[in-house]
PDB file of N, CA and C in Angstrom:
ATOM      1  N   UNK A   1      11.118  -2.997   0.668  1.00  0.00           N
ATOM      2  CA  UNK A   1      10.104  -3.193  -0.377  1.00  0.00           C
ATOM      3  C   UNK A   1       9.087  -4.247   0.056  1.00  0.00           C
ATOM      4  N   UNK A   2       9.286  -5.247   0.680  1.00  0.00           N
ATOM      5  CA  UNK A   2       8.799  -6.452   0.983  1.00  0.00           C
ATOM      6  C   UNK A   2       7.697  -5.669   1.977  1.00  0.00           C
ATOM      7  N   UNK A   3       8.314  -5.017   2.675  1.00  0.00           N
ATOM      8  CA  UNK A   3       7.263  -4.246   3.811  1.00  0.00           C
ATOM      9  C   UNK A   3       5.903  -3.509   3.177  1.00  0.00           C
ATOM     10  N   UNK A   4       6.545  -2.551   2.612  1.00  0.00           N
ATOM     11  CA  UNK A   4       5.764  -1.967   1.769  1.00  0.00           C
ATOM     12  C   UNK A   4       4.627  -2.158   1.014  1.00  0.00           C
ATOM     13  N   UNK A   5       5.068  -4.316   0.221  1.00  0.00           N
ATOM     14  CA  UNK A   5       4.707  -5.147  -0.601  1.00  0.00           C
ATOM     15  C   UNK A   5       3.396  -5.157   0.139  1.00  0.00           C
ATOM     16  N   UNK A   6       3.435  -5.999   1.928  1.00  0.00           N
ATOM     17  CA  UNK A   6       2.372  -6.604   2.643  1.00  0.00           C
ATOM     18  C   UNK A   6       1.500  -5.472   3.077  1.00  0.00           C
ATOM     19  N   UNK A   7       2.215  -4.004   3.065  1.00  0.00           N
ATOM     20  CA  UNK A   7       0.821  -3.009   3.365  1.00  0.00           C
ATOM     21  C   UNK A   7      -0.015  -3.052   2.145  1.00  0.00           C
ATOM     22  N   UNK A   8       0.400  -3.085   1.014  1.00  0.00           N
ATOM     23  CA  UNK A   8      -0.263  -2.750  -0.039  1.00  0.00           C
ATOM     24  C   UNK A   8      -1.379  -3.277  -0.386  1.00  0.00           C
ATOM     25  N   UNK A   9      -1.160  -4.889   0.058  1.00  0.00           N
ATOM     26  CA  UNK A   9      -1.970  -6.137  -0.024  1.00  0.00           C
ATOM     27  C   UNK A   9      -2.757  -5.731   1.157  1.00  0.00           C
ATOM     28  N   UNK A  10      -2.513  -5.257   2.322  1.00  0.00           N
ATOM     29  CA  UNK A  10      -3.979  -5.230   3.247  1.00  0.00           C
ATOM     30  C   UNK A  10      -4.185  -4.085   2.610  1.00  0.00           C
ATOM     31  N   UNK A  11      -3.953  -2.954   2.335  1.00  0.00           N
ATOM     32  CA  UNK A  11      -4.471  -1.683   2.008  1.00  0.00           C
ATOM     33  C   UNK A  11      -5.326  -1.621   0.995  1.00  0.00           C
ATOM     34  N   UNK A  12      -5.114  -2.701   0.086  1.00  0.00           N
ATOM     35  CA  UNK A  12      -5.620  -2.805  -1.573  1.00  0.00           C
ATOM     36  C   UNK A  12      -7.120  -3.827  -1.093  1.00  0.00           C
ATOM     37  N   UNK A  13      -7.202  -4.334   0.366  1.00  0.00           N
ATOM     38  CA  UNK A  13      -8.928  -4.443   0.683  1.00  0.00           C
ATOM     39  C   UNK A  13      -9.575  -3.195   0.721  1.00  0.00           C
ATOM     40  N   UNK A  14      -9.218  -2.550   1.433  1.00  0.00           N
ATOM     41  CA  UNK A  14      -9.735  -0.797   1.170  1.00  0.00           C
ATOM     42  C   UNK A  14      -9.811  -0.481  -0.189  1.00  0.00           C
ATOM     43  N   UNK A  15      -8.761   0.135  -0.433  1.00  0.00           N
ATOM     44  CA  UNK A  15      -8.505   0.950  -1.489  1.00  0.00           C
ATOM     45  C   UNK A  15      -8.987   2.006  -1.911  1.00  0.00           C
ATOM     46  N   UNK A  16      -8.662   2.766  -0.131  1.00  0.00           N
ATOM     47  CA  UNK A  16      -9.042   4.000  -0.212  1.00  0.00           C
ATOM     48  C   UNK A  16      -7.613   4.764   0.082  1.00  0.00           C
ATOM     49  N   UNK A  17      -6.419   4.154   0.917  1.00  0.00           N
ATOM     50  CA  UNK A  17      -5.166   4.093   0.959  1.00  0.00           C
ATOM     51  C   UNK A  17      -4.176   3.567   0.227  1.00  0.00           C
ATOM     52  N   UNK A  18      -4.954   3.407  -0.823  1.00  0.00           N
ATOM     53  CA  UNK A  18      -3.979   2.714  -1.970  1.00  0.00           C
ATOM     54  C   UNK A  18      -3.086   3.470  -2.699  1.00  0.00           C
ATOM     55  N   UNK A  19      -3.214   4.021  -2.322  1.00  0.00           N
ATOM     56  CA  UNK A  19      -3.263   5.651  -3.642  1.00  0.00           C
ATOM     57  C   UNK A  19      -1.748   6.088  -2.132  1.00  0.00           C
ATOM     58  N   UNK A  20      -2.246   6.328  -1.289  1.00  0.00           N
ATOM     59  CA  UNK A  20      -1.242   7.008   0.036  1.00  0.00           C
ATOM     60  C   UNK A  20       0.050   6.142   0.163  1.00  0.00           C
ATOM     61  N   UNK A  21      -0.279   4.397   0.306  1.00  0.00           N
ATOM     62  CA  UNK A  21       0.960   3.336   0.386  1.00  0.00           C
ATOM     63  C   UNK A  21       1.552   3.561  -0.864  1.00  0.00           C
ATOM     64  N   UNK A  22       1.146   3.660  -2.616  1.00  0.00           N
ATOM     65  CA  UNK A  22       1.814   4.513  -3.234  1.00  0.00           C
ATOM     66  C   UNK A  22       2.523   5.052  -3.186  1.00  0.00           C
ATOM     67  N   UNK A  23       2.516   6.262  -2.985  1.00  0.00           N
ATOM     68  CA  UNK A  23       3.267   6.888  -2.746  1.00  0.00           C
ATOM     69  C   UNK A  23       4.271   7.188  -1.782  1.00  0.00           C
ATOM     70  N   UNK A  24       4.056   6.519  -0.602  1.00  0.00           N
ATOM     71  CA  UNK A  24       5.420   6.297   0.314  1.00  0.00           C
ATOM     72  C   UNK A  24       6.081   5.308  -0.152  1.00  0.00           C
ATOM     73  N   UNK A  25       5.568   4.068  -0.680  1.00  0.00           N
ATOM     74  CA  UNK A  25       6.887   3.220  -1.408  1.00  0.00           C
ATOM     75  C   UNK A  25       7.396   4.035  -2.316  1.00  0.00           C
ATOM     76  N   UNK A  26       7.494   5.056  -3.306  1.00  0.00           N
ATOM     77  CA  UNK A  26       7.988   5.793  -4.061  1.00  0.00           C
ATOM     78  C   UNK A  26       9.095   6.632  -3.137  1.00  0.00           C
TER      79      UNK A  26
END
C-alpha cells in the first residue's frame, strides 16, 4: 500500500494517471 501510496502522490502532479494508479491499488 505504502508503494502504491508514493505513486499516487507523484502521479496526482499529472493527473492524467490518476485514474490508472487507482485502479491497480484496487
Amino acid at each position: 500500500m505504502v508503494f502504491g501510496f508514493k505513486i499516487h502522490l507523484i502521479i496526482n502532479d499529472k493527473g492524467e494517471i490518476l485514474s490508472f494508479c487507482f485502479s491497480g491499488l484496487m
